[in-house]
Protein backbone atom coordinates (compact mmCIF):
# COMPACT_ATOMS: atom_id res chain seq x y z
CA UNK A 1 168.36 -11.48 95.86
CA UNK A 2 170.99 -9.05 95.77
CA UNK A 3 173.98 -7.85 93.26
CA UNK A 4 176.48 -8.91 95.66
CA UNK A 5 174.95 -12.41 97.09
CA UNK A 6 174.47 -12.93 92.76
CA UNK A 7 178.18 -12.23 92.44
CA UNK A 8 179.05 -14.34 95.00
CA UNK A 9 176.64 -16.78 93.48
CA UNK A 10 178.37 -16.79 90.25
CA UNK A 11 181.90 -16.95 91.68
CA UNK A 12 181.18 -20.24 94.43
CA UNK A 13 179.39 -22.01 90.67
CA UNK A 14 182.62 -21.12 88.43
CA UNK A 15 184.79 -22.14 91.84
CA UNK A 16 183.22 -25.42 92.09
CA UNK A 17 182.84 -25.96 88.34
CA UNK A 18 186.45 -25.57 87.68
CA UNK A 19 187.42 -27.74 90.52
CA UNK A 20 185.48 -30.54 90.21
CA UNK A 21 185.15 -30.71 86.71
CA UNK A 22 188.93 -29.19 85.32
CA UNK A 23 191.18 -30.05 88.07
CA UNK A 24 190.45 -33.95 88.48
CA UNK A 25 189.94 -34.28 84.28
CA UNK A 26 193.34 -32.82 84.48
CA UNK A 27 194.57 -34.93 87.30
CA UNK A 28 193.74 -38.08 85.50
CA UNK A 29 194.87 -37.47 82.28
CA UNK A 30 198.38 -35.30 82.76
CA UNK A 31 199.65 -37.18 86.00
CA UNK A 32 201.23 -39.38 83.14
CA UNK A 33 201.59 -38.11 79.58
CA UNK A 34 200.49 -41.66 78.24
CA UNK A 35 197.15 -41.15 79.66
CA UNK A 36 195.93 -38.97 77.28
CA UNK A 37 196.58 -41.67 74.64
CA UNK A 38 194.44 -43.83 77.20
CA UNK A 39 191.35 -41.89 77.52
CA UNK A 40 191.36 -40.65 73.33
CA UNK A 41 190.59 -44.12 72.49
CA UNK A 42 192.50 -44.00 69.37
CA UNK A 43 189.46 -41.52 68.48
CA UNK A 44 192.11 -38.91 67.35
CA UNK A 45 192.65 -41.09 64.48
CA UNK A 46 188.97 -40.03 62.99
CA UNK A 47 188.07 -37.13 64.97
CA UNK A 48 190.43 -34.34 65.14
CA UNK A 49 191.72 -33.15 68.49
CA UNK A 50 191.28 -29.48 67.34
CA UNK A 51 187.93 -30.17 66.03
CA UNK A 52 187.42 -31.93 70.06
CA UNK A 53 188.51 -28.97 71.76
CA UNK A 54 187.11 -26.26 69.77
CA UNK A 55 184.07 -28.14 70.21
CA UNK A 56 184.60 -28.32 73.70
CA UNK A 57 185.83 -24.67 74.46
CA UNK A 58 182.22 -23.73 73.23
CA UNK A 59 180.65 -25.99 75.40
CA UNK A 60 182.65 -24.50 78.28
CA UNK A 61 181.71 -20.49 77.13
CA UNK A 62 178.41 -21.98 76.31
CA UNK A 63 178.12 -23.66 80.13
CA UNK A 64 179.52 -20.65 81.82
CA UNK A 65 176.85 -18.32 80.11
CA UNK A 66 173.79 -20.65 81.65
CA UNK A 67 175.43 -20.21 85.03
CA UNK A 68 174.88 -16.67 84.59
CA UNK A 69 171.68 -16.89 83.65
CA UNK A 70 170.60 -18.96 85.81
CA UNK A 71 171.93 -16.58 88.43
CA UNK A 72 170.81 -13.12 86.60
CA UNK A 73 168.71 -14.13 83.65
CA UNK A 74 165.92 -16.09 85.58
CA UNK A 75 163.44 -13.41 87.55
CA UNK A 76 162.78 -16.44 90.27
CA UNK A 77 163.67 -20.02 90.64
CA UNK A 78 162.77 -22.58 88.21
CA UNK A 79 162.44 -26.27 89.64
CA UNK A 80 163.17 -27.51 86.17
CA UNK A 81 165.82 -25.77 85.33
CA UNK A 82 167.54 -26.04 88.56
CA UNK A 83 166.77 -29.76 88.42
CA UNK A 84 168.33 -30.42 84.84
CA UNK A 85 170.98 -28.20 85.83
CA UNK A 86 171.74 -30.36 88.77
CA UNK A 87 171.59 -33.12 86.99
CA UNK A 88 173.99 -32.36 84.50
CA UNK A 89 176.46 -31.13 87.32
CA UNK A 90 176.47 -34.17 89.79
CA UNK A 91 176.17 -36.98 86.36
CA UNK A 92 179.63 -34.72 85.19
CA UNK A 93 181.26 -34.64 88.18
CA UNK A 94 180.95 -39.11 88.47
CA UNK A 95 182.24 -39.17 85.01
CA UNK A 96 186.00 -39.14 85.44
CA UNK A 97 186.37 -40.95 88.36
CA UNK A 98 183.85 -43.62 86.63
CA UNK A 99 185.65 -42.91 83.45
CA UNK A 100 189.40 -43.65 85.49
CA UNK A 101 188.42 -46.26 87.78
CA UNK A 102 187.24 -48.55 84.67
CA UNK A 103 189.97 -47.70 82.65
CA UNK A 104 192.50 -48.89 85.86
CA UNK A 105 190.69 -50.84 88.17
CA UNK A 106 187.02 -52.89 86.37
CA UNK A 107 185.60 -52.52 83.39
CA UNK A 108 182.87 -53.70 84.66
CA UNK A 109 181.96 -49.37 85.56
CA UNK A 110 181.73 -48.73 81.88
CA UNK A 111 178.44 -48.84 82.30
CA UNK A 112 178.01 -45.93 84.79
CA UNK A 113 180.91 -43.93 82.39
CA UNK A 114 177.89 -44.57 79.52
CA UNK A 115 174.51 -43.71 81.31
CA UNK A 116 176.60 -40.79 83.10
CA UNK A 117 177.16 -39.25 79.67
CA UNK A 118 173.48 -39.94 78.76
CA UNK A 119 172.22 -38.41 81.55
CA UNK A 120 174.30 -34.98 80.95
CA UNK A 121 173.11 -35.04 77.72
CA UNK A 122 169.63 -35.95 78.27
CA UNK A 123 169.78 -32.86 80.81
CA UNK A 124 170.87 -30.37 78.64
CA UNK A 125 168.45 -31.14 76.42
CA UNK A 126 166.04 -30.78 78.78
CA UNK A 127 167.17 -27.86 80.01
CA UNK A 128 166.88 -26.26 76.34
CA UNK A 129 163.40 -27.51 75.99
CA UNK A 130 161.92 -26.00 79.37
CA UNK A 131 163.85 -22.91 78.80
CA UNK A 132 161.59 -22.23 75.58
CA UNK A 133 158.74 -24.16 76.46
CA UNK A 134 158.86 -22.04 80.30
CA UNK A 135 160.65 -18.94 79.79
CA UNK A 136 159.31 -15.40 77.41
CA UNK A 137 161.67 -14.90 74.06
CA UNK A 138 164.01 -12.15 75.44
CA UNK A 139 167.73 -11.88 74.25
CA UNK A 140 169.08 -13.25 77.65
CA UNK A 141 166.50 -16.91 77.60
CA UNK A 142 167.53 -16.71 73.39
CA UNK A 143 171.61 -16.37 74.51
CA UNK A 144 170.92 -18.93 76.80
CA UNK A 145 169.41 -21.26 74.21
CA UNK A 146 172.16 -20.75 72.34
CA UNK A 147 174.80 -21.39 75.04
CA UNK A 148 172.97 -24.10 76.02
CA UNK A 149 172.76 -25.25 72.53
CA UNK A 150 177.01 -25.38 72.30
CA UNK A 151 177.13 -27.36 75.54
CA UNK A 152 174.08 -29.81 74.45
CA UNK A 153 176.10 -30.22 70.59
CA UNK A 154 179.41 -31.31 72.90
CA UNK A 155 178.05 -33.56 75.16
CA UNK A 156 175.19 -35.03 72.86
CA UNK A 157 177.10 -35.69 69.60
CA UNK A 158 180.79 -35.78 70.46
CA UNK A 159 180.96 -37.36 74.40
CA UNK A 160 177.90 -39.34 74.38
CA UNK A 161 178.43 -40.70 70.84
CA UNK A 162 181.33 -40.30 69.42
CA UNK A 163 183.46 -40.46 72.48
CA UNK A 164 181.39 -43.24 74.06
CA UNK A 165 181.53 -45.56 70.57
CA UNK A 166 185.51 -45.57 71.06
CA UNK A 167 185.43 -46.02 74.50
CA UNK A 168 183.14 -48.98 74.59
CA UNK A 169 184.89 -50.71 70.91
CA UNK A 170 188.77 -50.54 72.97
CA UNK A 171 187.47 -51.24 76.37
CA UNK A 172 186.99 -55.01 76.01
């Protein structure tokens, strides 16, 4: 594959990750300001917000970084990889909407919003243990451990458990 078909690669991924992961997270929560309140669960009582979003800006770097690789770092396609990575693209992108429409319209969806956040973090730990079970130690599969490592810490410890304990105790 070429430089320029990679580049373009890289772009269309960041493109699509921003807008169908940022834009309708965003939508949802700051088309009223008492949403936020909403979706925190009252979690921002025991879990700082700066101690969420730091958290979370790492997962971000650490998610843009395995788009790269995946793009540059990987000599040839890897079925797993691109599976896990799939995975953990389509399960975050039926989050919010799962997340909103049980919040608004049936509770009854909280149990997609839970097994969608298992899933994404079931596939990013995946994705960690067939890049080192799969891949040679170089700096870029070792970077990508790492990065993948941030992401994996966010979406394992704080969404699916933390996040996912407050949402299921206040949605009754």
């Amino acid at each position: 594959m070429n430089t320029v078909l990679k580049i373009s690669m890289l772009v269309l991924n960041f493109v699509i990750s921003i807008a169908f992961l940022f834009v309708p997270f965003s939508y949802y929560i700051f088309v009223d300001p008492n949403e936020i309140d909403i979706w925190w669960f009252k979690m921002n009582e025991v879990y700082p917000p700066k101690l969420f979003l730091s958290t979370a800006f790492l997962a971000a770097l650490g998610f843009l970084y395995i788009q790269y690789y995946m793009i540059f770092g990987l000599g040839s396609l890897d079925t797993k990889l691109t599976t896990e990575y799939s995975l953990i693209l389509i399960s975050s992108l039926i989050w919010c909407p799962a997340t909103y429409f049980s919040l608004k319209k049936s509770k009854k969806l909280k149990f997609v919003v839970v097994m969608v956040l298992g899933i994404t973090a079931g596939s990013s730990l995946a994705f960690i243990y067939f890049l080192f079970e799969r891949h040679k130690q170089s700096l870029q599969r070792d970077l990508a451990i790492v990065a993948m490592s941030l992401f994996s810490f966010h979406v394992t410890f704080v969404d699916f458990f933390v996040w996912n304990f407050f949402y299921l105790k206040n949605l009754r």
